[in-house]
N, C-alpha and C. Protein backbone atom coordinates (compact mmCIF):
# COMPACT_ATOMS: atom_id res chain seq x y z
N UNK A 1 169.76 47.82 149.23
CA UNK A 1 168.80 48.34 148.27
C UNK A 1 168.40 49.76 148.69
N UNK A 2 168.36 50.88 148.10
CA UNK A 2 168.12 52.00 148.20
C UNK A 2 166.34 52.13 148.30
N UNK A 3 165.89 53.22 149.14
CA UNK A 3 164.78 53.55 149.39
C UNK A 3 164.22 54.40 147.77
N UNK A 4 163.14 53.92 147.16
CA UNK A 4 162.01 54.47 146.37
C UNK A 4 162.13 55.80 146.61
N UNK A 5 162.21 56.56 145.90
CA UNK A 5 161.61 57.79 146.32
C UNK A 5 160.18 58.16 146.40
N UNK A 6 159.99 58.87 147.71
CA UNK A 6 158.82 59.20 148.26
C UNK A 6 157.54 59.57 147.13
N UNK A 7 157.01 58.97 147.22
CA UNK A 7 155.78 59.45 146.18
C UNK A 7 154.60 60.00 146.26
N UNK A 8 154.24 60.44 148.06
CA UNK A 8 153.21 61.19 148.22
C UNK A 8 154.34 62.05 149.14
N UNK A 9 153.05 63.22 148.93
CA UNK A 9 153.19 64.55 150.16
C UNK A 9 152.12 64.76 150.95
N UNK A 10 151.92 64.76 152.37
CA UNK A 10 150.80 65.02 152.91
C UNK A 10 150.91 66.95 153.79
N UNK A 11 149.64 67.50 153.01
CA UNK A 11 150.14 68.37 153.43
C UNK A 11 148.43 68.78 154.50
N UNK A 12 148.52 69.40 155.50
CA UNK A 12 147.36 69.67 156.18
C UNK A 12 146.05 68.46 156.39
N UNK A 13 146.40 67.56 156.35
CA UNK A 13 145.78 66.11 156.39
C UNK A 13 145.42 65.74 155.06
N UNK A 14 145.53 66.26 153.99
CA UNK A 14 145.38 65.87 152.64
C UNK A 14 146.73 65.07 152.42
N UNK A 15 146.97 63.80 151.34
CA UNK A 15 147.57 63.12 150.63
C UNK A 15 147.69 63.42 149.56
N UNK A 16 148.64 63.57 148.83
CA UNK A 16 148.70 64.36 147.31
C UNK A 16 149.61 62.90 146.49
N UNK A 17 149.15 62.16 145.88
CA UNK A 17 149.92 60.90 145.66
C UNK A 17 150.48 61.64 143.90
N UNK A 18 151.97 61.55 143.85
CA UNK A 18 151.96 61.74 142.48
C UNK A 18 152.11 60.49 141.25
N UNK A 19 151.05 61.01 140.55
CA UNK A 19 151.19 59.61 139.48
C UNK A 19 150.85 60.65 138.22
N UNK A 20 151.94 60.86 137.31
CA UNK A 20 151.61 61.80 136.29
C UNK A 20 151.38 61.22 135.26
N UNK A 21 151.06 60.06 135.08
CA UNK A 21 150.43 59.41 133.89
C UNK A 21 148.96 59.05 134.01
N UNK A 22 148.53 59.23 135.39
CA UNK A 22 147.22 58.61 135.97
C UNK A 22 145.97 59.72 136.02
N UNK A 23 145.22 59.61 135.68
CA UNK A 23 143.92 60.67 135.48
C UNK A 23 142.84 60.10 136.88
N UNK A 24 143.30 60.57 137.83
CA UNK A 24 142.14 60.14 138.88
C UNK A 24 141.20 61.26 139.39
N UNK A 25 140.20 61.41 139.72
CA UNK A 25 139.61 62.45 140.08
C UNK A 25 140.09 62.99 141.66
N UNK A 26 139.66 63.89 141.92
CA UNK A 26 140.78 64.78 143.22
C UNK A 26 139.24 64.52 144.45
N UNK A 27 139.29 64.12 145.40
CA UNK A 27 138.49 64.19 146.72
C UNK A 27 139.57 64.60 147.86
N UNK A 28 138.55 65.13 149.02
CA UNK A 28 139.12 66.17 149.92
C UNK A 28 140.23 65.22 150.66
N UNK A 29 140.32 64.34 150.18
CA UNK A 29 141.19 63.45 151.22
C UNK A 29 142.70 62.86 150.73
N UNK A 30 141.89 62.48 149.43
CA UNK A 30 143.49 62.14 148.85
C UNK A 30 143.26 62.84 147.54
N UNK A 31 144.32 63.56 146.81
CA UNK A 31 144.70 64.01 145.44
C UNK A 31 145.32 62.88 144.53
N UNK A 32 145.36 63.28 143.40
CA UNK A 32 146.00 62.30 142.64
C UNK A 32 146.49 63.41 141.93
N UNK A 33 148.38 63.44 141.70
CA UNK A 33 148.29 65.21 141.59
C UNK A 33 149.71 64.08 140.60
N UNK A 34 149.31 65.35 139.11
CA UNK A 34 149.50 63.98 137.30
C UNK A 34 150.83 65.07 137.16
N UNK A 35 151.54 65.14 138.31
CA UNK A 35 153.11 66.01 138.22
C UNK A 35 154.12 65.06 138.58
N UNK A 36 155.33 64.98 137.89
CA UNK A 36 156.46 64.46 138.43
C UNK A 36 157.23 65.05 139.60
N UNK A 37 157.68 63.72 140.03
CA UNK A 37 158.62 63.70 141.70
C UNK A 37 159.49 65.21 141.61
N UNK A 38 159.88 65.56 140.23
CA UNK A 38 161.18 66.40 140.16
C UNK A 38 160.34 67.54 140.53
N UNK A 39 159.26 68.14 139.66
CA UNK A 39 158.47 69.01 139.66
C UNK A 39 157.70 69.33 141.01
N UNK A 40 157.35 68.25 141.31
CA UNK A 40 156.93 68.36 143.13
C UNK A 40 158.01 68.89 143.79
N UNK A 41 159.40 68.41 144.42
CA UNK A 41 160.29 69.14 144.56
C UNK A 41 160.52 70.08 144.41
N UNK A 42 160.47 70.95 143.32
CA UNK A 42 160.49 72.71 142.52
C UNK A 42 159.47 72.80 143.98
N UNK A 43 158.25 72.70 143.04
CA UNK A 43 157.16 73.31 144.46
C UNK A 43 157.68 73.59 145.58
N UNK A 44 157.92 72.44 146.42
CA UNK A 44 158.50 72.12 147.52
C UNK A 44 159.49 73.59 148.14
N UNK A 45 160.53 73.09 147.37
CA UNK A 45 161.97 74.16 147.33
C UNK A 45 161.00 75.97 147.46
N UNK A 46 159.98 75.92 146.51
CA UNK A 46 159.74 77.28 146.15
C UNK A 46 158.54 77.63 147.54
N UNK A 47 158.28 77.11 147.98
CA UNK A 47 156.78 76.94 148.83
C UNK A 47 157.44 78.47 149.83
N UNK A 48 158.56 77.91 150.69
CA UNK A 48 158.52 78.89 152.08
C UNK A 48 158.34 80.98 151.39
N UNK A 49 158.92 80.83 150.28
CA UNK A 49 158.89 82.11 149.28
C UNK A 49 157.91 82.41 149.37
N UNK A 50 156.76 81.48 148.75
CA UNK A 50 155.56 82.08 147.90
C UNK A 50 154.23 82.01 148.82
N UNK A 51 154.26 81.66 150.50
CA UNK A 51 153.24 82.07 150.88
C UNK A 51 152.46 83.16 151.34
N UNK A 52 151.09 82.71 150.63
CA UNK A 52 150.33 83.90 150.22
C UNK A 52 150.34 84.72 149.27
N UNK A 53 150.81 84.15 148.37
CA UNK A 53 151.08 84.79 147.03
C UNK A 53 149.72 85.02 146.17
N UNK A 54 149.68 86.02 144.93
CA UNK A 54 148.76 86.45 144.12
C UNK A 54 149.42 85.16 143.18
N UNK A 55 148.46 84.66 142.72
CA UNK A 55 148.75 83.65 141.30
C UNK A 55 148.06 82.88 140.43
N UNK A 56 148.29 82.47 139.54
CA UNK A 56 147.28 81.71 138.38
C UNK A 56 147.96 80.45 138.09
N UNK A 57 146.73 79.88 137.94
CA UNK A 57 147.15 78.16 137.30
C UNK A 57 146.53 78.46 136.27
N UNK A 58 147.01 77.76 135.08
CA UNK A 58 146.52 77.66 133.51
C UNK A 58 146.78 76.13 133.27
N UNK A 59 145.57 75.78 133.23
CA UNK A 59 145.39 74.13 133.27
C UNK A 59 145.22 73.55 134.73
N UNK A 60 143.62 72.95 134.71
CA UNK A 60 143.04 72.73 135.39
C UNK A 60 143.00 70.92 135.85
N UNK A 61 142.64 70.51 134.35
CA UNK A 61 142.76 68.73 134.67
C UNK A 61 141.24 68.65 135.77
N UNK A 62 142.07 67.89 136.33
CA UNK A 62 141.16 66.69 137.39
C UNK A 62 141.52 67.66 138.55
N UNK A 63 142.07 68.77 138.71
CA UNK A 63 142.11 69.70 139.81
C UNK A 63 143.37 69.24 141.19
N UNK A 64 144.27 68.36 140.10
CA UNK A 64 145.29 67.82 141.59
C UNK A 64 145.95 69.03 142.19
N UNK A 65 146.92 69.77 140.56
CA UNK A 65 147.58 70.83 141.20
C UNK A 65 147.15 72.26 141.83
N UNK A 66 145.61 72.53 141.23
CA UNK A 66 145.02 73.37 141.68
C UNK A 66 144.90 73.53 143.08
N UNK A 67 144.35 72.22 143.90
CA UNK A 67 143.83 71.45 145.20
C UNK A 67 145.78 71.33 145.98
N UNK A 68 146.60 70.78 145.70
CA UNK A 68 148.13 70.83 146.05
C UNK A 68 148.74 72.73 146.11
N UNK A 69 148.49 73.75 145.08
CA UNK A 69 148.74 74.68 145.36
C UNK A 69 147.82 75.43 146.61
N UNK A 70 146.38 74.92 146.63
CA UNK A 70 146.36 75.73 147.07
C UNK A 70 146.48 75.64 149.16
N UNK A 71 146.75 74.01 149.11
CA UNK A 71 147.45 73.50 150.13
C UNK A 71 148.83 74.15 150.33
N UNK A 72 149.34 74.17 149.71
CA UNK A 72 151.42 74.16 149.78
C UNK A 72 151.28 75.66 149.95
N UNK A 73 150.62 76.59 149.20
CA UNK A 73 151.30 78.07 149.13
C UNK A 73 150.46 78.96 149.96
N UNK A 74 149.06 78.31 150.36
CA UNK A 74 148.13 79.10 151.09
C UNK A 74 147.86 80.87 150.23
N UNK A 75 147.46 80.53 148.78
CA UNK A 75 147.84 81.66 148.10
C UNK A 75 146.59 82.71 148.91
N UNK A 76 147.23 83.88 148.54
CA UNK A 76 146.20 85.01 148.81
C UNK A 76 144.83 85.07 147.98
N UNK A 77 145.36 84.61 146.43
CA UNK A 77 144.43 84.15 145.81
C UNK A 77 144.80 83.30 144.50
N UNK A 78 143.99 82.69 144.26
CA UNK A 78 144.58 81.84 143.10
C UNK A 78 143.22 81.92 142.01
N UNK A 79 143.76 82.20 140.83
CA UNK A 79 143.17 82.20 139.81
C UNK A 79 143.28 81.17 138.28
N UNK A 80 142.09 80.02 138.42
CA UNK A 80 142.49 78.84 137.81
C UNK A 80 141.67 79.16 136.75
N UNK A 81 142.48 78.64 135.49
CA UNK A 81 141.70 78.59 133.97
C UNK A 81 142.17 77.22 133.62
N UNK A 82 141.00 76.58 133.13
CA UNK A 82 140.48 75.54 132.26
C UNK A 82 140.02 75.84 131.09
N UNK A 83 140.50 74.98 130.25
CA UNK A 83 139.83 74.98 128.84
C UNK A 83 138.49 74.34 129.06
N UNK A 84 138.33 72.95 129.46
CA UNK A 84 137.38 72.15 129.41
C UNK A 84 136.06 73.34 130.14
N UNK A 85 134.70 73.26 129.38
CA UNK A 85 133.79 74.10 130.42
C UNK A 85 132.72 72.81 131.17
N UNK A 86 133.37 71.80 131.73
CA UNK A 86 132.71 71.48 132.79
C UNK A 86 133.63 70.85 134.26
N UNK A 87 132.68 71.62 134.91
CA UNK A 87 133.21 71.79 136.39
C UNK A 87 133.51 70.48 137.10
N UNK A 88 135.18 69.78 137.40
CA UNK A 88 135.11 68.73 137.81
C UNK A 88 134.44 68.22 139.59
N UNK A 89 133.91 67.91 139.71
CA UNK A 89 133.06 67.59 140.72
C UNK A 89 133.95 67.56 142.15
N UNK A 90 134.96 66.39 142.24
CA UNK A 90 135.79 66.42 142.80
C UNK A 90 136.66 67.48 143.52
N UNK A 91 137.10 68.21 142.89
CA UNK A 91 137.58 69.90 142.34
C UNK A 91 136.85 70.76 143.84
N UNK A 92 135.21 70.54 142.81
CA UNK A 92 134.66 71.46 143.15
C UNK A 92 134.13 70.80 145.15
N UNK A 93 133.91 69.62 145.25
CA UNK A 93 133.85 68.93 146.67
C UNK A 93 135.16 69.47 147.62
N UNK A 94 136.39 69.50 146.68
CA UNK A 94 137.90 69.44 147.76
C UNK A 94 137.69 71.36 147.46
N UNK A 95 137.20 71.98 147.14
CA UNK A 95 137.12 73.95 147.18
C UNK A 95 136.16 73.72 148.65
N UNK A 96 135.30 73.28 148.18
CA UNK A 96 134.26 73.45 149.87
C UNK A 96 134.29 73.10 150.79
N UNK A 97 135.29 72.21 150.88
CA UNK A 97 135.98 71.51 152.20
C UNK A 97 137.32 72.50 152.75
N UNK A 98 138.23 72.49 151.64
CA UNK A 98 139.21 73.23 152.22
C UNK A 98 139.66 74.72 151.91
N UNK A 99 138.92 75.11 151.07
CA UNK A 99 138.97 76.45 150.82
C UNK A 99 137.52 77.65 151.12
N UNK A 100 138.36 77.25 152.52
CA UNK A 100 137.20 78.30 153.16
C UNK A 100 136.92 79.93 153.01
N UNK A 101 138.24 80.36 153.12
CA UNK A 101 138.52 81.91 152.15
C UNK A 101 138.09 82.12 151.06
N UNK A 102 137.52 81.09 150.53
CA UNK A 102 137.07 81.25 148.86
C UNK A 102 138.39 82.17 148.45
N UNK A 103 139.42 81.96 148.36
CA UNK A 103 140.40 82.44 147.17
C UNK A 103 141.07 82.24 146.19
N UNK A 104 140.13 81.03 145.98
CA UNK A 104 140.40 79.88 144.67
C UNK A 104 139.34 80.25 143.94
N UNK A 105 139.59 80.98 142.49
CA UNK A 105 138.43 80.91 141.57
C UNK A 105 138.97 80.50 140.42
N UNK A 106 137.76 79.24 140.11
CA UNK A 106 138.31 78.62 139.01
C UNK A 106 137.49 79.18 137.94
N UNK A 107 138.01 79.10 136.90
CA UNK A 107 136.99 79.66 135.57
C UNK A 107 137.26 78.66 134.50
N UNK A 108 135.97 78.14 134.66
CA UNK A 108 135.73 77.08 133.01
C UNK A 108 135.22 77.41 131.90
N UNK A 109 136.04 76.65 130.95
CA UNK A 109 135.91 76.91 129.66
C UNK A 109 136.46 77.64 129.00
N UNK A 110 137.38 78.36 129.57
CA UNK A 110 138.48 79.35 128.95
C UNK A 110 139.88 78.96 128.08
N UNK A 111 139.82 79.67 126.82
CA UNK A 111 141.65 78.76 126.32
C UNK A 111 142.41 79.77 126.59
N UNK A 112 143.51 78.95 126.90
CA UNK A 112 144.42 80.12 127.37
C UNK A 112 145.19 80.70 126.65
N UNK A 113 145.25 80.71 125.54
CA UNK A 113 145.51 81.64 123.95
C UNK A 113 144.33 82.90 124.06
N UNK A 114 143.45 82.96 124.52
CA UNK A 114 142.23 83.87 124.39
C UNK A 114 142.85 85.42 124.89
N UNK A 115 143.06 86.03 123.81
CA UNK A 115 143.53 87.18 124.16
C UNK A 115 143.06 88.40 125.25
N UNK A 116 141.16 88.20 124.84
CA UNK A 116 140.67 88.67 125.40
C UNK A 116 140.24 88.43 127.13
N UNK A 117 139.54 87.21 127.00
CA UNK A 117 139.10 86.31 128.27
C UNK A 117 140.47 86.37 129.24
N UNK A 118 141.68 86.08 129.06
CA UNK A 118 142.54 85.82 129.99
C UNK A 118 142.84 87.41 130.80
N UNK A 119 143.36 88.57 129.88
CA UNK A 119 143.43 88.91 130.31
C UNK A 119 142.84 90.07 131.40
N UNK A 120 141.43 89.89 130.73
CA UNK A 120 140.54 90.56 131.71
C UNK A 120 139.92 89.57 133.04
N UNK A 121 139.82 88.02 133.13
CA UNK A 121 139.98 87.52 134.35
C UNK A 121 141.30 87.84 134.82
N UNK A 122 142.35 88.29 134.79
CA UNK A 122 143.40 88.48 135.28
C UNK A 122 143.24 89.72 135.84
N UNK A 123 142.81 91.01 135.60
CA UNK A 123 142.59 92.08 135.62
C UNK A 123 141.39 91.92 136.65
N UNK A 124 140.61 91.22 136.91
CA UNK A 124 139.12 91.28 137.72
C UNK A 124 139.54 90.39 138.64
N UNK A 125 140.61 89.98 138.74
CA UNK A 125 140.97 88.54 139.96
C UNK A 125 141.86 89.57 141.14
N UNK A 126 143.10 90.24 140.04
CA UNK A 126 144.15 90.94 141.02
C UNK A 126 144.19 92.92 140.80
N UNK A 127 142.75 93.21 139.82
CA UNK A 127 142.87 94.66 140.22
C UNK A 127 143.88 95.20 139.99
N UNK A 128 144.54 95.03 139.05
CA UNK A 128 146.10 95.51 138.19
C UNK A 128 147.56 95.26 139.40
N UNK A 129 147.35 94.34 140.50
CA UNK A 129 148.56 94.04 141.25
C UNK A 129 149.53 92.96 140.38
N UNK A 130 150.69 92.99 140.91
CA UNK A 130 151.30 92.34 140.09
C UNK A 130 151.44 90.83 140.61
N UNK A 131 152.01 89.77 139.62
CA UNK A 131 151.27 88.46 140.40
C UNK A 131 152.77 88.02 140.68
N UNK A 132 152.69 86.94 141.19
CA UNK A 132 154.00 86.77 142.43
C UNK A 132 154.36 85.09 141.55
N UNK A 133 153.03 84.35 141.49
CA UNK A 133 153.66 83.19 140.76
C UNK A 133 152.88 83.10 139.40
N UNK A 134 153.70 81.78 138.80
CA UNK A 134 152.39 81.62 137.65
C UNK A 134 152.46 79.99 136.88
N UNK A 135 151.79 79.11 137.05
CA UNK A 135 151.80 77.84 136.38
C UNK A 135 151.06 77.37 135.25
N UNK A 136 152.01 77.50 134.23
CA UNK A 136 151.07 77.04 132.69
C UNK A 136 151.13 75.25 132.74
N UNK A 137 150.15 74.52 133.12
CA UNK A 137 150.31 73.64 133.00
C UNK A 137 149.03 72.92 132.09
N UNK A 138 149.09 73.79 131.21
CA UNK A 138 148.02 73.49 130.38
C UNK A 138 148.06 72.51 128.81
N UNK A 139 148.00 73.18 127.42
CA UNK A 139 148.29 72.60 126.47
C UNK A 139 149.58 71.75 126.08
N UNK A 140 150.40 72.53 126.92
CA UNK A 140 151.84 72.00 126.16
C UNK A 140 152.47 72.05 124.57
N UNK A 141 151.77 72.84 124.33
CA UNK A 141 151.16 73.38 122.86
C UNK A 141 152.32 74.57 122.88
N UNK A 142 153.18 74.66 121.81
CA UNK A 142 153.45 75.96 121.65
C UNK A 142 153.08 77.30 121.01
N UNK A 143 152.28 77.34 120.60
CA UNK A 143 151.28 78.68 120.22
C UNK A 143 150.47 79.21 121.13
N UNK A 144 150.06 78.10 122.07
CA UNK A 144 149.38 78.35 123.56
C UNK A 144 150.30 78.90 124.25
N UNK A 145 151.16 78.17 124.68
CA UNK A 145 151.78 78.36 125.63
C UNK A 145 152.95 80.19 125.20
N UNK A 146 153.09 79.84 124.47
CA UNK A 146 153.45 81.11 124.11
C UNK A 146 152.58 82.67 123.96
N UNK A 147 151.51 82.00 123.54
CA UNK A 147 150.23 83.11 124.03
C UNK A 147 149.93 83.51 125.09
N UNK A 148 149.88 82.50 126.14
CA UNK A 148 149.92 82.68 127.77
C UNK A 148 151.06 83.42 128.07
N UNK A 149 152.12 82.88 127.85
CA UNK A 149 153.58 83.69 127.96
C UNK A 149 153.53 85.08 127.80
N UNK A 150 153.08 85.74 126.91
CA UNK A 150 152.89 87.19 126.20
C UNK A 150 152.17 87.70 127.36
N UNK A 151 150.61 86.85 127.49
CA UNK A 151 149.99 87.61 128.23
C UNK A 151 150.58 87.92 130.00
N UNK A 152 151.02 86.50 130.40
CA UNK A 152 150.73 86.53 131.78
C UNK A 152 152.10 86.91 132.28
N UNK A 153 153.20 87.06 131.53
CA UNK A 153 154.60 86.63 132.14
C UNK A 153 155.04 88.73 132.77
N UNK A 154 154.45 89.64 131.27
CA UNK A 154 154.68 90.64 131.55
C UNK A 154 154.45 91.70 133.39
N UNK A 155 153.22 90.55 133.55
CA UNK A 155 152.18 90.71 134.99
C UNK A 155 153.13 90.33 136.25
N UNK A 156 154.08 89.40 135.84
CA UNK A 156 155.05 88.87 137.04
C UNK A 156 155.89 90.02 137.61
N UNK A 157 155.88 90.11 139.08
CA UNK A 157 156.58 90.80 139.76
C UNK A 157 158.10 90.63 139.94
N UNK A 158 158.89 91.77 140.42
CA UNK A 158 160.13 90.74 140.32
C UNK A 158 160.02 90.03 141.52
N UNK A 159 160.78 89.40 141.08
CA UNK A 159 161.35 87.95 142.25
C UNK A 159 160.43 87.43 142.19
N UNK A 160 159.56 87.26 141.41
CA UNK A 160 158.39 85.98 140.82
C UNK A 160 158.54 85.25 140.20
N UNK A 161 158.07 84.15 140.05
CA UNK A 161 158.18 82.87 139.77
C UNK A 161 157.36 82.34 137.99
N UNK A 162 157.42 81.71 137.08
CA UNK A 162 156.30 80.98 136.14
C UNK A 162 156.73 79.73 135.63
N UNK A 163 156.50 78.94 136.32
CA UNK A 163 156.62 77.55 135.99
C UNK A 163 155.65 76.98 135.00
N UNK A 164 156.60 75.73 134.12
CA UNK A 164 155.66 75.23 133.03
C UNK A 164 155.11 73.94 133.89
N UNK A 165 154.43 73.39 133.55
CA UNK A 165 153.99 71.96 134.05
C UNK A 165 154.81 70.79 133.84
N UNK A 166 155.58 70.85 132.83
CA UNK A 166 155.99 69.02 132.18
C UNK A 166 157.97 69.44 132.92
N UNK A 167 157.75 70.72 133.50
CA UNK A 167 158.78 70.46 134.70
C UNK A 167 160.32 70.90 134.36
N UNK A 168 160.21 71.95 133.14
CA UNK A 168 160.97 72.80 132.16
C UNK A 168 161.57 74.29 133.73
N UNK A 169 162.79 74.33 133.20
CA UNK A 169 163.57 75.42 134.18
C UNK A 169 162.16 76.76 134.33
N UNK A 170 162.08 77.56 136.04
CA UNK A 170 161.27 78.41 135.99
C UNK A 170 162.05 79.72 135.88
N UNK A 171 161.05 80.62 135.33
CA UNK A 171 161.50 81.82 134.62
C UNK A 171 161.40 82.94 136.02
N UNK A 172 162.18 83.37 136.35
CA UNK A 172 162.07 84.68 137.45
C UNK A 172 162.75 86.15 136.81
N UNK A 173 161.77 87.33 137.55
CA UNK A 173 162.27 88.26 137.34
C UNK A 173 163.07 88.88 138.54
């Protein structure tokens, strides 16, 4: 009988269990991170590249992948947008535990179609540098996601990265 494939990652004493159908809230100890095995892998593969990277998450959730990036890539800074405008608790418990640099800023209540809002938190996060990764793992919507696209993809550096969430080929320049 063949071995399961592995279904958590532990990275820096955190547990990141993936269950992408499961909505659990995120504490400093274990994640519940709502990405597939394949998509974890990408990460994985892409991680030794991108540490310390400038980057944005678009789609926030329950804060698994937010809390997993900012474990795996040790970004320089990471800039998270949520639609929803309330602050998940969890989220905000696993930022004060392990993100001591404060270089995780999340911003709630934002859609990421917002022509305006996105791209001036983008502009006030990285100071016109160019960004290194980028994860839309938000609507899944194509008018969104294509709005995000317009805005954020032009900002990618080369040999940068923008991955979708539901685990679609990533786009590099």
């Amino acid at each position: 009988m063949k071995n399961p494939p592995k279904k958590t990652v532990d990275i820096d004493g955190v547990t990141f269990e993936m269950r992408p159908n499961v909505r659990n809230a995120t504490n400093p100890e274990w994640v519940c991170l709502r990405k597939p095995l394949v998509l974890v892998n990408r990460y994985l593969a892409l991680a030794p590249k991108f540490q310390g990277c400038r980057m944005i998450e678009v789609g926030v959730d329950q804060g698994g992948g937010t809390s997993f990036l900012l474990k795996l890539l040790k970004p320089q800074r990471l800039l998270a947008l949520e639609l929803s405008d309330e602050p998940v608790p969890g989220l905000v418990d696993f930022l004060a535990e392990h993100d001591k640099d404060q270089c995780v800023d999340v911003h709630w209540g934002v859609d990421q179609s917002d022509t305006e809002a996105v791209p001036r938190l983008v502009d006030e996060a990285f100071d016109g540098a160019p960004l290194d990764f980028i994860v839309d793992d938000a609507s899944h919507l194509l008018a969104q996601t294509t709005a995000t696209f317009e805005m954020l993809f032009p900002r990618l550096r080369k040999g940068g990265v923008m991955l979708w969430g539901a685990g679609q080929a990533p786009l590099s320049l």
